[in-house]
C-alpha atoms as a PDB file:
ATOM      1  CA  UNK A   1     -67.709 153.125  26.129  1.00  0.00           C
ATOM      2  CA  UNK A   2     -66.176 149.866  25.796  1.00  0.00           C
ATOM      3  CA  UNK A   3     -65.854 146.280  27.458  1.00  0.00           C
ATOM      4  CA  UNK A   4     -62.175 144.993  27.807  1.00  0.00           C
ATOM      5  CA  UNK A   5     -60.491 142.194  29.716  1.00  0.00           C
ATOM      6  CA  UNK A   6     -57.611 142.628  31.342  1.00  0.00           C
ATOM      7  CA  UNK A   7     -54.932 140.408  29.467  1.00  0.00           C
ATOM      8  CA  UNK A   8     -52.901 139.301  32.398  1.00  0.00           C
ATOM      9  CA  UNK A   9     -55.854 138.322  35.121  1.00  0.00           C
ATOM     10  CA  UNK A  10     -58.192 138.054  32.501  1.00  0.00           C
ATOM     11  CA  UNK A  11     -60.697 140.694  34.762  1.00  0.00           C
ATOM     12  CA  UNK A  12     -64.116 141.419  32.541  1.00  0.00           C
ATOM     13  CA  UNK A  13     -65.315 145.207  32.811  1.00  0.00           C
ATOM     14  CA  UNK A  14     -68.184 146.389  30.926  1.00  0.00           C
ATOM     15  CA  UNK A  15     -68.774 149.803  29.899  1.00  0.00           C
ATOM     16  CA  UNK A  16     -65.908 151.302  30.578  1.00  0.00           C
ATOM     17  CA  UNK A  17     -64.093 154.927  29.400  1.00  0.00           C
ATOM     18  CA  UNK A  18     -61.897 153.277  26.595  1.00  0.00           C
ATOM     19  CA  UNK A  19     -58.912 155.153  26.664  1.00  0.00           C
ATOM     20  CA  UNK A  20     -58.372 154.365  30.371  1.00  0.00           C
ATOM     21  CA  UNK A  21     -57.757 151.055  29.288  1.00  0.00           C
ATOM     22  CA  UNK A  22     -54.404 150.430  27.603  1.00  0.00           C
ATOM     23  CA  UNK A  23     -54.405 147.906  24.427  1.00  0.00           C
ATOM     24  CA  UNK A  24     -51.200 146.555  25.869  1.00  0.00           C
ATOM     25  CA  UNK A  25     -53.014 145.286  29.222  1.00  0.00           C
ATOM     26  CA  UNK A  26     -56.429 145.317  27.626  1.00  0.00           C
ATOM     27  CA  UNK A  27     -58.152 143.694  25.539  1.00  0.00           C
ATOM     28  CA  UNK A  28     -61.262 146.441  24.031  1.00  0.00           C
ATOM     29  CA  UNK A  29     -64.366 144.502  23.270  1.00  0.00           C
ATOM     30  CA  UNK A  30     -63.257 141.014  23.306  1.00  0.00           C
ATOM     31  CA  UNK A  31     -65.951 138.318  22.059  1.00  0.00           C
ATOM     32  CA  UNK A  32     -66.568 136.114  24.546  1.00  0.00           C
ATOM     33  CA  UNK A  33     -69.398 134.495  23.428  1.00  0.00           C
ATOM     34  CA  UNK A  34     -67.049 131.236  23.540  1.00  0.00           C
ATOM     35  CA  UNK A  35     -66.810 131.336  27.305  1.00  0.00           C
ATOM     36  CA  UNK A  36     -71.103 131.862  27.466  1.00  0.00           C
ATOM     37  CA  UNK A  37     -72.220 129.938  30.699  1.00  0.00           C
ATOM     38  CA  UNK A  38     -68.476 129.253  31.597  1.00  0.00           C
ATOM     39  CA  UNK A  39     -66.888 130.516  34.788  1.00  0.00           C
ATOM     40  CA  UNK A  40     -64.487 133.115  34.280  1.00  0.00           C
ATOM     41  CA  UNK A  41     -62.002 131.475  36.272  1.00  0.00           C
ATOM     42  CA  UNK A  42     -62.199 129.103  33.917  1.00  0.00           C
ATOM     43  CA  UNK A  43     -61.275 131.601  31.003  1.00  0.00           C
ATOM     44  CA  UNK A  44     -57.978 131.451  28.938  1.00  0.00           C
ATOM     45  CA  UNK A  45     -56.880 133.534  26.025  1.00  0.00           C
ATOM     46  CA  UNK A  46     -54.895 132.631  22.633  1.00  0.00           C
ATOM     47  CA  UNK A  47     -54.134 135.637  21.943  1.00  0.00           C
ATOM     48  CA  UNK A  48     -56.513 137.600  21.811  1.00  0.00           C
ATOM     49  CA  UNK A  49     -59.003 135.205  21.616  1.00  0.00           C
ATOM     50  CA  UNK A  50     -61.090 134.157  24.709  1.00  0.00           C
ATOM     51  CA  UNK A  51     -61.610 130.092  25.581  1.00  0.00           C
ATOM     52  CA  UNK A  52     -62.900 127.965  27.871  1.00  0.00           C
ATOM     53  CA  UNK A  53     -60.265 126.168  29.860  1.00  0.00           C
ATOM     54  CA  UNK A  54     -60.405 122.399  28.765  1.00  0.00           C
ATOM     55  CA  UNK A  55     -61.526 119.562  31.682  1.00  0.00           C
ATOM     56  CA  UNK A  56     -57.959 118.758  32.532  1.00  0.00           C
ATOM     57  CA  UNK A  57     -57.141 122.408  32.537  1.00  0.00           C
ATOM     58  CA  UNK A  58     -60.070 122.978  34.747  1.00  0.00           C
ATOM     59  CA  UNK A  59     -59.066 120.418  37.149  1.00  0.00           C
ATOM     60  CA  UNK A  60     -55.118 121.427  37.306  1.00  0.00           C
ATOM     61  CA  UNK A  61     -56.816 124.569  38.057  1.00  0.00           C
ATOM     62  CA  UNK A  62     -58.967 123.572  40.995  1.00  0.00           C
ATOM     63  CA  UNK A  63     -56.172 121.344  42.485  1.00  0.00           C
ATOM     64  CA  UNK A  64     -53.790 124.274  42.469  1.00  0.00           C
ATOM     65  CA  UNK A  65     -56.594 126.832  44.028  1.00  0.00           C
ATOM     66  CA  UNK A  66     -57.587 123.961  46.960  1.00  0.00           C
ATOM     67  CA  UNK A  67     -53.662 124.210  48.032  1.00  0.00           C
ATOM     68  CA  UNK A  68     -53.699 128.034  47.578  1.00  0.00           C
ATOM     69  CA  UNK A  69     -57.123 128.130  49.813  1.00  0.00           C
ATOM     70  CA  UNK A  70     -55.733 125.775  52.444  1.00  0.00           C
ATOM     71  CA  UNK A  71     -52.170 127.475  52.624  1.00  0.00           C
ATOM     72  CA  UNK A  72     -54.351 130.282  53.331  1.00  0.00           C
ATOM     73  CA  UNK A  73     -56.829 128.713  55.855  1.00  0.00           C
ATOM     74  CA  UNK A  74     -53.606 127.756  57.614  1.00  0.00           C
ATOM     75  CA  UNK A  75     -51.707 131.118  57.788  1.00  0.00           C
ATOM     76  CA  UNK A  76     -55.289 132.236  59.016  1.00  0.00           C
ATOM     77  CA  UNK A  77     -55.637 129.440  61.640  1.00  0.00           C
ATOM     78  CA  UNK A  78     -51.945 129.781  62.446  1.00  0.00           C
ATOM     79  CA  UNK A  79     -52.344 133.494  63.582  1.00  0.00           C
ATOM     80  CA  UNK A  80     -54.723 133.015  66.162  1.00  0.00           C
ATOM     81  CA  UNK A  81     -53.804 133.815  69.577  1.00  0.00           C
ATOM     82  CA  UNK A  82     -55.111 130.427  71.130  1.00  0.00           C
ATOM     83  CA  UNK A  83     -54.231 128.710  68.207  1.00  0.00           C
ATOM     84  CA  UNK A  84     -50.704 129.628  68.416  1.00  0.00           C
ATOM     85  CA  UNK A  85     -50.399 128.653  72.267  1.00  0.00           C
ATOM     86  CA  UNK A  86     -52.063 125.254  71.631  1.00  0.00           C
ATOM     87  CA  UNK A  87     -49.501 124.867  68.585  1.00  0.00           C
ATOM     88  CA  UNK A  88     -46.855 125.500  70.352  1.00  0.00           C
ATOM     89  CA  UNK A  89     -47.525 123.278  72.825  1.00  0.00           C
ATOM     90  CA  UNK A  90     -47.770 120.666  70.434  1.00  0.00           C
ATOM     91  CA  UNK A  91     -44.462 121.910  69.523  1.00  0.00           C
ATOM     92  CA  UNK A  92     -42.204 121.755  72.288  1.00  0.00           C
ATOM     93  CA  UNK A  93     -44.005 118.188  73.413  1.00  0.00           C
ATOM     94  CA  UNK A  94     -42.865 117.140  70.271  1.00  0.00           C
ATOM     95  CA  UNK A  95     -39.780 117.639  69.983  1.00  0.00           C
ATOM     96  CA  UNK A  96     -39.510 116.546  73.586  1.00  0.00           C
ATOM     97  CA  UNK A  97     -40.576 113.270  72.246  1.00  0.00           C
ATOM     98  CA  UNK A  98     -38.373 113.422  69.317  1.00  0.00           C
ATOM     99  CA  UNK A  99     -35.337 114.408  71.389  1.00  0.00           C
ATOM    100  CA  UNK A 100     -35.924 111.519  74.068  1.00  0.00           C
ATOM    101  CA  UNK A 101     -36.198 109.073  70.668  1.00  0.00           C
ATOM    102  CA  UNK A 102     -33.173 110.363  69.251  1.00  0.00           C
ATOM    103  CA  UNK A 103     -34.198 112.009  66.340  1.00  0.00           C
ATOM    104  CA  UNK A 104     -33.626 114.970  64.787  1.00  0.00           C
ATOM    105  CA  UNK A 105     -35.791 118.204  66.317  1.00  0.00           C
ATOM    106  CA  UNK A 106     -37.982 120.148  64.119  1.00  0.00           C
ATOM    107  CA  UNK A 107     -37.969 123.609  63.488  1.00  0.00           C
ATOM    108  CA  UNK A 108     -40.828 125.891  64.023  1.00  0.00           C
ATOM    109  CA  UNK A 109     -40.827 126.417  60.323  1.00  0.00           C
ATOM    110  CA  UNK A 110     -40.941 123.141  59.455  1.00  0.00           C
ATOM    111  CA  UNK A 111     -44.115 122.280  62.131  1.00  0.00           C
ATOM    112  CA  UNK A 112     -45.666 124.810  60.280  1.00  0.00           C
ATOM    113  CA  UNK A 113     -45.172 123.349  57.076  1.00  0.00           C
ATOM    114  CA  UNK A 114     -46.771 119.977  58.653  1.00  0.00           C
ATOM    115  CA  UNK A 115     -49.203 121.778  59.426  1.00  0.00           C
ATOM    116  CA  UNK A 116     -50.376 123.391  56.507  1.00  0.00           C
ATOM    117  CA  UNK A 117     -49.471 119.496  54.314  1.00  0.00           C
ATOM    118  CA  UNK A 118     -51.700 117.928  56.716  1.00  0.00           C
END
């Protein structure tokens, strides 16, 4: 029985049947007594050496997860029955408004993308 991280999402398993675990994906008993108290999302390897991410590296990190989140918040939103009626609504008045101004119309994929910027 082994621990091993995975080298690619850097997943930590402890105790596990070694030989299930290729070397190529896995690292077998890594130390990690570098990353002691840190969050594993906020692991990194060199090589096969585990780190703690560094304070800029942490925050590019949390900026990038935020967007991810809200994209997804938004898909989730977005799918909603009522939510979708309302939105497209908003959607044709819009471009109602738009049309009578004489600009441009939007697309429904690019309402969307307001949408999930804003």
């Amino acid at each position: 029985m082994a621990n091993v991280l995975n080298r690619t999402t850097l997943r930590y398993l402890r105790s596990v049947n070694t030989p299930d675990y290729p070397t190529s994906d896995w690292i077998i008993n890594p130390d990690i007594s570098a990353v002691d108290g840190v969050l594993p999302q906020y692991w990194k390897l060199d090589g096969d050496t585990v780190l703690p991410m560094t304070e800029a590296e942490m925050d590019a990190y949390d900026a990038s997860s935020a967007v991810i989140n809200n994209n997804l918040e938004a898909d989730a939103l977005y799918e909603d029955p009522l939510f979708r009626r309302l939105v497209t609504l908003v959607f044709k008045e819009n471009n109602t408004l738009r049309q009578a101004a004489g600009l441009p119309l939007r697309t429904p994929a690019e309402f969307k993308q307001f949408l999930r910027d804003n």
